[in-house]
N, C-alpha and C. Protein backbone atom coordinates (compact mmCIF):
# COMPACT_ATOMS: atom_id res chain seq x y z
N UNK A 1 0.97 10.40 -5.74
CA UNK A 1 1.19 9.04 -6.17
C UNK A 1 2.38 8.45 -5.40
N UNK A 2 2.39 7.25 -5.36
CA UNK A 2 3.15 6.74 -4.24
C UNK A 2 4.40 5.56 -5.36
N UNK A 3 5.60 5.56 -4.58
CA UNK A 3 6.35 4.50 -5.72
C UNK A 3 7.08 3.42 -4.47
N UNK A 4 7.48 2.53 -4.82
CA UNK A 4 8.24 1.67 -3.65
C UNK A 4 9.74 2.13 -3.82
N UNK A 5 9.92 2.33 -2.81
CA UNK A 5 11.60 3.22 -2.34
C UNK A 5 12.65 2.07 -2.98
N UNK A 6 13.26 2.93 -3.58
CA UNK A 6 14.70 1.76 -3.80
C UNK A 6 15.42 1.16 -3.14
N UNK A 7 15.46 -0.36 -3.12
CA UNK A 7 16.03 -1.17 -2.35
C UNK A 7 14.77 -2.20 -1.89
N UNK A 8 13.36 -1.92 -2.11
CA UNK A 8 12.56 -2.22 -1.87
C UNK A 8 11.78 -3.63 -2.55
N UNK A 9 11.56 -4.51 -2.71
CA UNK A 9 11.19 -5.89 -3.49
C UNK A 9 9.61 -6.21 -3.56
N UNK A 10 9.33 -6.27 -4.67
CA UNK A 10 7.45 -6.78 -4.17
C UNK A 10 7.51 -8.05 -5.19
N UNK A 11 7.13 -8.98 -4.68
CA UNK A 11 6.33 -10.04 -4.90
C UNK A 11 4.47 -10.49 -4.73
N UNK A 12 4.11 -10.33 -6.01
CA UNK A 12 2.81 -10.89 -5.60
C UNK A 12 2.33 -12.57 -5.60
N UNK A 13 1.83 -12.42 -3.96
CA UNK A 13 1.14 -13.82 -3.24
C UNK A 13 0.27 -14.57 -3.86
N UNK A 14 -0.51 -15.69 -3.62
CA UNK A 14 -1.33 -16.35 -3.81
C UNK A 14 -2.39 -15.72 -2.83
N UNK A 15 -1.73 -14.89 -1.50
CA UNK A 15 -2.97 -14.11 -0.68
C UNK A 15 -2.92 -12.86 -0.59
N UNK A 16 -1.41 -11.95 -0.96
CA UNK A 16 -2.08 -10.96 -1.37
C UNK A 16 -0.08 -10.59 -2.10
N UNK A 17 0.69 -9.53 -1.20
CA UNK A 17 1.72 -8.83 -1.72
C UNK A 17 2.93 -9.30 -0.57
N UNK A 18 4.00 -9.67 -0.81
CA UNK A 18 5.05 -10.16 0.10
C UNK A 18 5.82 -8.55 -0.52
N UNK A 19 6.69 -7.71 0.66
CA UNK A 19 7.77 -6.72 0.03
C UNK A 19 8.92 -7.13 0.83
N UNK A 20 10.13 -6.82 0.02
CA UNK A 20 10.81 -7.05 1.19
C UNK A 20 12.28 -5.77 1.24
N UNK A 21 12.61 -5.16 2.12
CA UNK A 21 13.86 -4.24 2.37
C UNK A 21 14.71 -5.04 2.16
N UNK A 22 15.62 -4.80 1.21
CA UNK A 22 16.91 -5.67 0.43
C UNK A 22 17.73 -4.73 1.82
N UNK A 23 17.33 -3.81 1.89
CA UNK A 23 19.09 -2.79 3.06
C UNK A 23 18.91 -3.67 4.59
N UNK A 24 17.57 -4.21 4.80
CA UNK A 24 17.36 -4.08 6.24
C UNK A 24 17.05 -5.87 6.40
N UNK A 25 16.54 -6.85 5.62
CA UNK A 25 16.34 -7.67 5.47
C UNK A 25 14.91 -8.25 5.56
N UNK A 26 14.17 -6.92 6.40
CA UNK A 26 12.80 -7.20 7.08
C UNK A 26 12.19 -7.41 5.91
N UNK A 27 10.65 -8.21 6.36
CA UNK A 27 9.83 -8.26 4.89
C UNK A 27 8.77 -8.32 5.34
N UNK A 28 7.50 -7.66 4.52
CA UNK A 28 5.83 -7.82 5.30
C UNK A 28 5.55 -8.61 4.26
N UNK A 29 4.34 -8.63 5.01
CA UNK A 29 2.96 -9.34 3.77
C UNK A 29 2.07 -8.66 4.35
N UNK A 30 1.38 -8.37 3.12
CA UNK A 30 -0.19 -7.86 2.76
C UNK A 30 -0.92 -8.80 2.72
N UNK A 31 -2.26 -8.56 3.19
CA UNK A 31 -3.29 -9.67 2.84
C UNK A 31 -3.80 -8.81 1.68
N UNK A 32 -5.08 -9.55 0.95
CA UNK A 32 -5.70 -9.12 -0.15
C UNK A 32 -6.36 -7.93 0.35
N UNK A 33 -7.09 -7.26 1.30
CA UNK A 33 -7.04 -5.97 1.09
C UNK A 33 -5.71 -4.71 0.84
N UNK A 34 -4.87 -5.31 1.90
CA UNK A 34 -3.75 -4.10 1.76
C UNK A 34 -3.32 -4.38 0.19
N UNK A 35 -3.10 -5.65 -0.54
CA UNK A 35 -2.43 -5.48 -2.15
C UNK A 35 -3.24 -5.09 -2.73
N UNK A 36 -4.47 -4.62 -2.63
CA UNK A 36 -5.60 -4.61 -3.46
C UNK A 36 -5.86 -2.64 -3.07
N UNK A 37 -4.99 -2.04 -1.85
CA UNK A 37 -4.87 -0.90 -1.91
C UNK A 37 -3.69 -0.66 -2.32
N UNK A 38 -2.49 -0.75 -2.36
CA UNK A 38 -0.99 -1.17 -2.30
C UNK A 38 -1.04 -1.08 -4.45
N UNK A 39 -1.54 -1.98 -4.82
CA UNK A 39 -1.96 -1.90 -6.17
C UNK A 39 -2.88 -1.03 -6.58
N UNK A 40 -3.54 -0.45 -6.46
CA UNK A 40 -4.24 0.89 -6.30
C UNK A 40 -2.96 2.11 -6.25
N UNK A 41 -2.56 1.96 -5.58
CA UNK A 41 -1.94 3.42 -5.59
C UNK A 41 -0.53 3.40 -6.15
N UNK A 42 0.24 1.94 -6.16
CA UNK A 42 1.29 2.03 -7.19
C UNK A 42 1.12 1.68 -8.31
N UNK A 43 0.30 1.15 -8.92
CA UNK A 43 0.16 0.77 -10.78
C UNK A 43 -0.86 1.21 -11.08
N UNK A 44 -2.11 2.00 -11.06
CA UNK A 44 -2.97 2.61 -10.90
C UNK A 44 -2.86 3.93 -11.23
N UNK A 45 -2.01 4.34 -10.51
CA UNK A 45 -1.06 5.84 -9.89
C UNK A 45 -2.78 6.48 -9.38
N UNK A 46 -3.01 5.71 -8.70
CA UNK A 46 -4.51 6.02 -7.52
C UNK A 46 -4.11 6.74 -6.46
N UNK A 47 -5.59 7.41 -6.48
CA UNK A 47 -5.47 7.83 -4.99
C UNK A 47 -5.81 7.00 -3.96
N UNK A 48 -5.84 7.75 -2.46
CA UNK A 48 -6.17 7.02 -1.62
C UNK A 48 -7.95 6.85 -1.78
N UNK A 49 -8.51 7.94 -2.32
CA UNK A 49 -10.00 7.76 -2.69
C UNK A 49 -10.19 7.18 -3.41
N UNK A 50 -9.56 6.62 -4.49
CA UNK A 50 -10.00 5.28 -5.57
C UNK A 50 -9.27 3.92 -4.53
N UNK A 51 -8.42 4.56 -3.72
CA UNK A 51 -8.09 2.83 -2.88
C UNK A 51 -9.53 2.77 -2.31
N UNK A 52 -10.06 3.38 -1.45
CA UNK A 52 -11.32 3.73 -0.77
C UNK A 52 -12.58 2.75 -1.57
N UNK A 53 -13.11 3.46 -2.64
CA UNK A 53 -13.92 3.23 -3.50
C UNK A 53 -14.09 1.85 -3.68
N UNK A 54 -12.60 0.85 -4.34
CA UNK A 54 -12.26 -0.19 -4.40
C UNK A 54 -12.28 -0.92 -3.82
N UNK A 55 -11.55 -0.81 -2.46
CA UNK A 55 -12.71 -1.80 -1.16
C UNK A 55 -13.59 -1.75 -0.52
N UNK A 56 -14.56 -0.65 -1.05
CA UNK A 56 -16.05 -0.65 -0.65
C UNK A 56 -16.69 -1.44 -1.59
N UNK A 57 -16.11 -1.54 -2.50
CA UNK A 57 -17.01 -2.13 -3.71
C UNK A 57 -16.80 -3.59 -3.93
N UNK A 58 -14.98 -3.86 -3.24
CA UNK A 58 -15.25 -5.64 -2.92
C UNK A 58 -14.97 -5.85 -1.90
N UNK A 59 -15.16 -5.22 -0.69
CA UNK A 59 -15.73 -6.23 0.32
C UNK A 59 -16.48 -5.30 1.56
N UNK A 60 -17.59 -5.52 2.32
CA UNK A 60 -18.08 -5.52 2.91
C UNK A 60 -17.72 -4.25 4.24
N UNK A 61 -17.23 -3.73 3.25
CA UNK A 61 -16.72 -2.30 4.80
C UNK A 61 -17.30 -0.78 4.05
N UNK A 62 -17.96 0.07 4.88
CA UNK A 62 -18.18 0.94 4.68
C UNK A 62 -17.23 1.97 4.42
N UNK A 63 -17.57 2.92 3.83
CA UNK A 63 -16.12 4.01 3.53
C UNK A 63 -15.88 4.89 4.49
N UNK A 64 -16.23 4.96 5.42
CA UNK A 64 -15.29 5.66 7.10
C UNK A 64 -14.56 4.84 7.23
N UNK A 65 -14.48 2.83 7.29
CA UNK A 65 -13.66 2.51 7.82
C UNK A 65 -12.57 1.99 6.84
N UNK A 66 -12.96 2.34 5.53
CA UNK A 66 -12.07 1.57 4.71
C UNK A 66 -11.73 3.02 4.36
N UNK A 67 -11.68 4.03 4.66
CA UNK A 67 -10.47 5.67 4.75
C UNK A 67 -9.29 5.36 6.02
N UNK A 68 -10.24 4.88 6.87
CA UNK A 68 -9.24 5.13 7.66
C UNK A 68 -8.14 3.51 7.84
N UNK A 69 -8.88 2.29 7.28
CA UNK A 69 -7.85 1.68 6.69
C UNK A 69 -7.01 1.92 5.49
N UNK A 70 -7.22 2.61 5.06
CA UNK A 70 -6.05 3.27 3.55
C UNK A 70 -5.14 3.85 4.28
N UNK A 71 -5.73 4.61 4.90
CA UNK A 71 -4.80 6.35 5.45
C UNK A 71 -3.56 5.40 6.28
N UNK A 72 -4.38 4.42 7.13
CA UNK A 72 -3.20 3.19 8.36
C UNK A 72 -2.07 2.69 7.61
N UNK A 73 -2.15 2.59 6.64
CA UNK A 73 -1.90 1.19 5.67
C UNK A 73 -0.66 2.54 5.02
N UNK A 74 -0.93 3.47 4.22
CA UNK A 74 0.21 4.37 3.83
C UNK A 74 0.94 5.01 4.91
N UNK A 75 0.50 5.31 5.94
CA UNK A 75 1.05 5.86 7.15
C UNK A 75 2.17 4.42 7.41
N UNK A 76 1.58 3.23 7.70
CA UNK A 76 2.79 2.31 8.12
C UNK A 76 4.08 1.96 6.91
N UNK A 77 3.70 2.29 5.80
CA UNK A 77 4.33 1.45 4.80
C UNK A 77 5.30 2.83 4.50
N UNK A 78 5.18 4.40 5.00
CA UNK A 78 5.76 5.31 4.88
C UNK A 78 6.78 5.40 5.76
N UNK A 79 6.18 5.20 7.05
CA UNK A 79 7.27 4.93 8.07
C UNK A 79 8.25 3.63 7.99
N UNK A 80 7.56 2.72 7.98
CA UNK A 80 8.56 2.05 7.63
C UNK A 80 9.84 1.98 6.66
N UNK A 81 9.72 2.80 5.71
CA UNK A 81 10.45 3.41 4.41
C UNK A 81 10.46 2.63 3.44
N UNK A 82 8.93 1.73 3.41
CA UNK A 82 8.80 0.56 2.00
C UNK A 82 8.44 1.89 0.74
N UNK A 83 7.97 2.69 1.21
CA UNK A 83 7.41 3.54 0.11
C UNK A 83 7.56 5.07 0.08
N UNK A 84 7.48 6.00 -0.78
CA UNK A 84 7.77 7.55 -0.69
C UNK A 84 6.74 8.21 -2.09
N UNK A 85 6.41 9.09 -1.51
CA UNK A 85 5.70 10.03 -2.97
C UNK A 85 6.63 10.01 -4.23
N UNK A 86 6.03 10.32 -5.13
CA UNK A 86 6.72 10.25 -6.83
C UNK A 86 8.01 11.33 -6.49
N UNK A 87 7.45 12.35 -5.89
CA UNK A 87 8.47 13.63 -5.74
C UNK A 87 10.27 12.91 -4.63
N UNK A 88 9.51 12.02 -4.00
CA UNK A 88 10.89 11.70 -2.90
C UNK A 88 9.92 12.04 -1.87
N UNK A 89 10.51 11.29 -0.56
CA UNK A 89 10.43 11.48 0.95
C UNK A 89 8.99 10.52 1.31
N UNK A 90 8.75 10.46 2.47
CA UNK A 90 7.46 9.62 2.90
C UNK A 90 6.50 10.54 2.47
N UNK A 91 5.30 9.70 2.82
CA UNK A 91 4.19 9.99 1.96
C UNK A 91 3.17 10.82 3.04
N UNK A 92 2.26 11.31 3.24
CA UNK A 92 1.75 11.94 4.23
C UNK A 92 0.90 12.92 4.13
């Protein structure tokens, strides 16, 4: 399960999730798929296979490519240090 690292800010959009690094100043946005995985795996306490499931079921991508958009999507948001496993450290 995945949690947003401390120091970390989420706001939800009218299009999907704004976060922002309070230490670093940087800030992304999600469109409605990434908050719609992003919410999946932090309030959910989902896996990446129920993120999977979830955008096969609303929108139009098969599940090879919506794995390997999940897997992209925690890989960047780990490195970047928006997020870390329940235990501590990036996610992986």
């Amino acid at each position: 399960m995945l949690r947003l690292r401390d120091g970390v800010s989420r706001a939800d959009t009218d299009t999907g999730i704004a976060l922002l690094d309070e230490n670093s100043g940087m800030y992304w946005n999600l469109n409605g798929t990434g908050a719609l995985v992003l919410r999946t795996l932090l309030e959910d306490g989902g896996t990446q296979e129920l993120a999977v499931r979830r955008l096969t079921g609303e929108y139009a991508v098969d599940s090879e490519s919506a794995r390997a958009d999940v897997l992209a999507l925690v890989e960047q948001l780990g490195s970047s240090g928006l997020v870390e496993s329940e235990g501590g450290g990036r996610p992986g």
